[in-house]
C-alpha atoms as a PDB file:
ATOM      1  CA  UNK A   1      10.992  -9.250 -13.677  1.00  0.00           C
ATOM      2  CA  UNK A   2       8.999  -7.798 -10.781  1.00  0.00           C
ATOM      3  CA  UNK A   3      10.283  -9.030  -6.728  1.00  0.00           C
ATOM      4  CA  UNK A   4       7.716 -10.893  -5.860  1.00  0.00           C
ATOM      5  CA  UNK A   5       8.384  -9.854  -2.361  1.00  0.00           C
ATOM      6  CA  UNK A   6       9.365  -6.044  -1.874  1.00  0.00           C
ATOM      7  CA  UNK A   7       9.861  -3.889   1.527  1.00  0.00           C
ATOM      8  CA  UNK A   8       8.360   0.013   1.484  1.00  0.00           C
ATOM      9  CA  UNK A   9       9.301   2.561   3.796  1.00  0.00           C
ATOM     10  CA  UNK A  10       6.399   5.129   4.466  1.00  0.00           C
ATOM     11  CA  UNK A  11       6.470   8.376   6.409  1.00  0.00           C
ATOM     12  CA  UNK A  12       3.923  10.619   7.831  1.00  0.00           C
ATOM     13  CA  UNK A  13       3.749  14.186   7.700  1.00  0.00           C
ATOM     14  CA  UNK A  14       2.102  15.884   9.797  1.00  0.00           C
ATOM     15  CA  UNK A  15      -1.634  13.852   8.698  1.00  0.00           C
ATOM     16  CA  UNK A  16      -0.693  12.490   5.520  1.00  0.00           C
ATOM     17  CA  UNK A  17       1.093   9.423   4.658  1.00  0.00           C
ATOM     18  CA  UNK A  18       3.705   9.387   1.726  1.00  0.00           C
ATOM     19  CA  UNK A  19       5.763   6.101   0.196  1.00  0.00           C
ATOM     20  CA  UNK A  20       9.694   6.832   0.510  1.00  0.00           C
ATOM     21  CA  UNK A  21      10.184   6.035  -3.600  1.00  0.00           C
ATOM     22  CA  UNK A  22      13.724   7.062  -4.498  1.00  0.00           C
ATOM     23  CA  UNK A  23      13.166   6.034  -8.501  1.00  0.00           C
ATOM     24  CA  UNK A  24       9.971   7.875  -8.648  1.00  0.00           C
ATOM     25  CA  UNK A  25      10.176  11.078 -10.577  1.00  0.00           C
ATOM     26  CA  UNK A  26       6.749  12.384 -10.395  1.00  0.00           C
ATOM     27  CA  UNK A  27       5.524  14.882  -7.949  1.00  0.00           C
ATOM     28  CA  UNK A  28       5.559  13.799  -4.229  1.00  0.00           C
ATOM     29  CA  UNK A  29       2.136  14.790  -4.072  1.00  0.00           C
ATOM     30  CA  UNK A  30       1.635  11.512  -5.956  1.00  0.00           C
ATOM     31  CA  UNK A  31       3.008   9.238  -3.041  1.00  0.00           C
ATOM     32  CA  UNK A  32       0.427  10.351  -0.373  1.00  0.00           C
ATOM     33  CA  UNK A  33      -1.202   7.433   1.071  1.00  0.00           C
ATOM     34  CA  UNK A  34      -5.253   7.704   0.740  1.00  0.00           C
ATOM     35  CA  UNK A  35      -8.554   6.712   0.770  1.00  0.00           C
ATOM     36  CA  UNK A  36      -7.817   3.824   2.850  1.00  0.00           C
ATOM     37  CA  UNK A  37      -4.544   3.289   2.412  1.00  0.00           C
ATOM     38  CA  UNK A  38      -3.644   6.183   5.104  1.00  0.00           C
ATOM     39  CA  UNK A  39      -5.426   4.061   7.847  1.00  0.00           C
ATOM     40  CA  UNK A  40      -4.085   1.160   7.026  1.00  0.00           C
ATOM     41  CA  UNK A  41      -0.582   2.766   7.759  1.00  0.00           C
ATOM     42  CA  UNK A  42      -2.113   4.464  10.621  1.00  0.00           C
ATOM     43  CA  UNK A  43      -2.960   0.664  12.013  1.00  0.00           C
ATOM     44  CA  UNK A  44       0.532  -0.454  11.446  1.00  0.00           C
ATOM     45  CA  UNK A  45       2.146   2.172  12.726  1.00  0.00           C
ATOM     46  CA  UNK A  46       0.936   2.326  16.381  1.00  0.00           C
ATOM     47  CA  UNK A  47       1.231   5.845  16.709  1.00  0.00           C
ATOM     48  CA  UNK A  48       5.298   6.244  15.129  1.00  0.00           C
ATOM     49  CA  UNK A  49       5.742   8.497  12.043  1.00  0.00           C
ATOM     50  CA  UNK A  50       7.629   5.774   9.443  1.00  0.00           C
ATOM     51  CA  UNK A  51       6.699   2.363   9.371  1.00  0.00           C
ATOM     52  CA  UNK A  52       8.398  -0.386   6.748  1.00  0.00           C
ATOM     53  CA  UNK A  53       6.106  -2.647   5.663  1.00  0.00           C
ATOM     54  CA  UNK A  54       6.892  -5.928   3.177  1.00  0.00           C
ATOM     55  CA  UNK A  55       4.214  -6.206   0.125  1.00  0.00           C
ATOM     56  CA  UNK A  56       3.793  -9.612  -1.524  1.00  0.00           C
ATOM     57  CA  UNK A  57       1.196 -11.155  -4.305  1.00  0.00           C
ATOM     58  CA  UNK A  58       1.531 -14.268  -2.316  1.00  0.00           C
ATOM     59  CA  UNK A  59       1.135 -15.105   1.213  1.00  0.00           C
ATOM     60  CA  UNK A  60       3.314 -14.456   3.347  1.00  0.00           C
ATOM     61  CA  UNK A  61       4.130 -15.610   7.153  1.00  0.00           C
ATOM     62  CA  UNK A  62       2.539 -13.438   9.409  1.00  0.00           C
ATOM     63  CA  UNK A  63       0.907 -10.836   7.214  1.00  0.00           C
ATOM     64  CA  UNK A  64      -1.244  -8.731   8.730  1.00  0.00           C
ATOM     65  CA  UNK A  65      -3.617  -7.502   5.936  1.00  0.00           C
ATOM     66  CA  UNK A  66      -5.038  -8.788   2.613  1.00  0.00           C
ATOM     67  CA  UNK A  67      -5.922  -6.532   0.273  1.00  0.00           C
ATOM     68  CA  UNK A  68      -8.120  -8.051  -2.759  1.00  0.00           C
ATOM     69  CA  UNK A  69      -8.500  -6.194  -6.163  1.00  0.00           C
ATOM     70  CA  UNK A  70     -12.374  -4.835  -6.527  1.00  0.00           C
ATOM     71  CA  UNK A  71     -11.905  -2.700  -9.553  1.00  0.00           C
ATOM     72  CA  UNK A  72      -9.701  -0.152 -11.705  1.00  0.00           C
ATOM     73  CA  UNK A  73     -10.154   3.531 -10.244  1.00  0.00           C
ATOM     74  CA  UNK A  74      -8.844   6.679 -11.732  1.00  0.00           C
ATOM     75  CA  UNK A  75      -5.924   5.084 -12.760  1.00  0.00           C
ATOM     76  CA  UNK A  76      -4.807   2.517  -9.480  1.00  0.00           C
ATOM     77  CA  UNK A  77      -6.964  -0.057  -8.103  1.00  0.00           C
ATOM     78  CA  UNK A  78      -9.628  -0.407  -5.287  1.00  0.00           C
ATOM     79  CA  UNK A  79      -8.998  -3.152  -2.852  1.00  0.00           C
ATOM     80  CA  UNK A  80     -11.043  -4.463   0.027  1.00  0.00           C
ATOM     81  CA  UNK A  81      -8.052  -5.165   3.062  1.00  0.00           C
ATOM     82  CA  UNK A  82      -9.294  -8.092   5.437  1.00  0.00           C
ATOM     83  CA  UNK A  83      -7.772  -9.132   7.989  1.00  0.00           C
ATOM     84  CA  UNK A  84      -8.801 -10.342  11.596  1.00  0.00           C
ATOM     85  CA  UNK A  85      -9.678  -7.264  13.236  1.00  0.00           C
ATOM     86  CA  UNK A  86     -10.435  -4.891  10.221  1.00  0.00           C
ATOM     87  CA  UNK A  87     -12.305  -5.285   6.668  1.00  0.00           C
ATOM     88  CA  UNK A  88     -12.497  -1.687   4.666  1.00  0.00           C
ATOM     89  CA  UNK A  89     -11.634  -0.600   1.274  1.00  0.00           C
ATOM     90  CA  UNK A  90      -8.341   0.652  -0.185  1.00  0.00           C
ATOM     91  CA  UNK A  91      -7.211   2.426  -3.150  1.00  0.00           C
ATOM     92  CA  UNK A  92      -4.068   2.518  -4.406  1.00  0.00           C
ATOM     93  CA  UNK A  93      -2.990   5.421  -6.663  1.00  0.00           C
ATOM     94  CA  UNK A  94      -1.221   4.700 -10.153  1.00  0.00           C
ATOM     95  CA  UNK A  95       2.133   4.204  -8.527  1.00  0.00           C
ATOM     96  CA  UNK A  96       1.381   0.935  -7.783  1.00  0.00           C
ATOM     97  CA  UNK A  97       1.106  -0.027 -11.207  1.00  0.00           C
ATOM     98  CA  UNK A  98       4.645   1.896 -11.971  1.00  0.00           C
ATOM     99  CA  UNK A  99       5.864  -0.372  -9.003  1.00  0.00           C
ATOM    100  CA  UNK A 100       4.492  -3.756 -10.752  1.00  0.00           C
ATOM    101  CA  UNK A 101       3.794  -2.990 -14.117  1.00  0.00           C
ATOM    102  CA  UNK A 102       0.176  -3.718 -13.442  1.00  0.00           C
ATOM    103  CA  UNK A 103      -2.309  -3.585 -10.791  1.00  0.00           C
ATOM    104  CA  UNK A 104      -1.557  -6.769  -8.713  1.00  0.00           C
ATOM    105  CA  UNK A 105      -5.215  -9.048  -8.035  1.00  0.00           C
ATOM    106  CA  UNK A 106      -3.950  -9.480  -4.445  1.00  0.00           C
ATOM    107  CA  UNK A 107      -1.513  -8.190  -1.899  1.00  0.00           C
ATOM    108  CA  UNK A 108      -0.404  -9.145   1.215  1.00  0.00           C
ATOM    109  CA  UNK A 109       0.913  -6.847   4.163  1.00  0.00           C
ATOM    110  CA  UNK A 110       3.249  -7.129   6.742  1.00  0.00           C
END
């Protein structure tokens, strides 16, 4: 059974964004943070080069983003994040669905 509630650490390098995954055993080229995903980190960041961030599929207190499943893409998911400031779209790679299983319907950050 899948956490419902799990805490990432991410870490940029140099302009890229990669997920700190100790059980992954692909290529770390598979970790980078894109299409979307990079800015969102860039946004919760502020400007530091890590940033832990707590995923849930159900709400959380004070979550910052939404992000709402749009459609399967090349493996991962596209997502449209919401929140009160910012509304753009997201994909997340195939390791999200070795993270869950499956591609989660809806996420919440914080």
């Amino acid at each position: 059974m899948v956490e419902s509630i799990r805490k990432f650490k991410f870490e940029r390098e140099g302009n890229q964004w990669f997920v700190i995954l100790p059980e992954w055993t692909g290529a770390k080229s598979e970790l980078e943070m894109v299409m979307g995903a990079d800015t969102m980190l860039d946004i919760l960041a502020q400007g530091e080069n890590e940033v832990y961030i707590t995923i849930s599929e159900e709400p959380i207190t004070d979550s910052k983003f939404m992000l709402t499943y749009l459609e399967g893409l090349e493996g991962g998911g596209l997502y449209k994040l919401t929140s009160e400031l910012y509304t753009f779209e997201v994909w997340l790679c195939h390791v999200v669905k070795f993270i869950y299983g499956y591609i989660p319907t809806t996420l919440y950050i914080r």
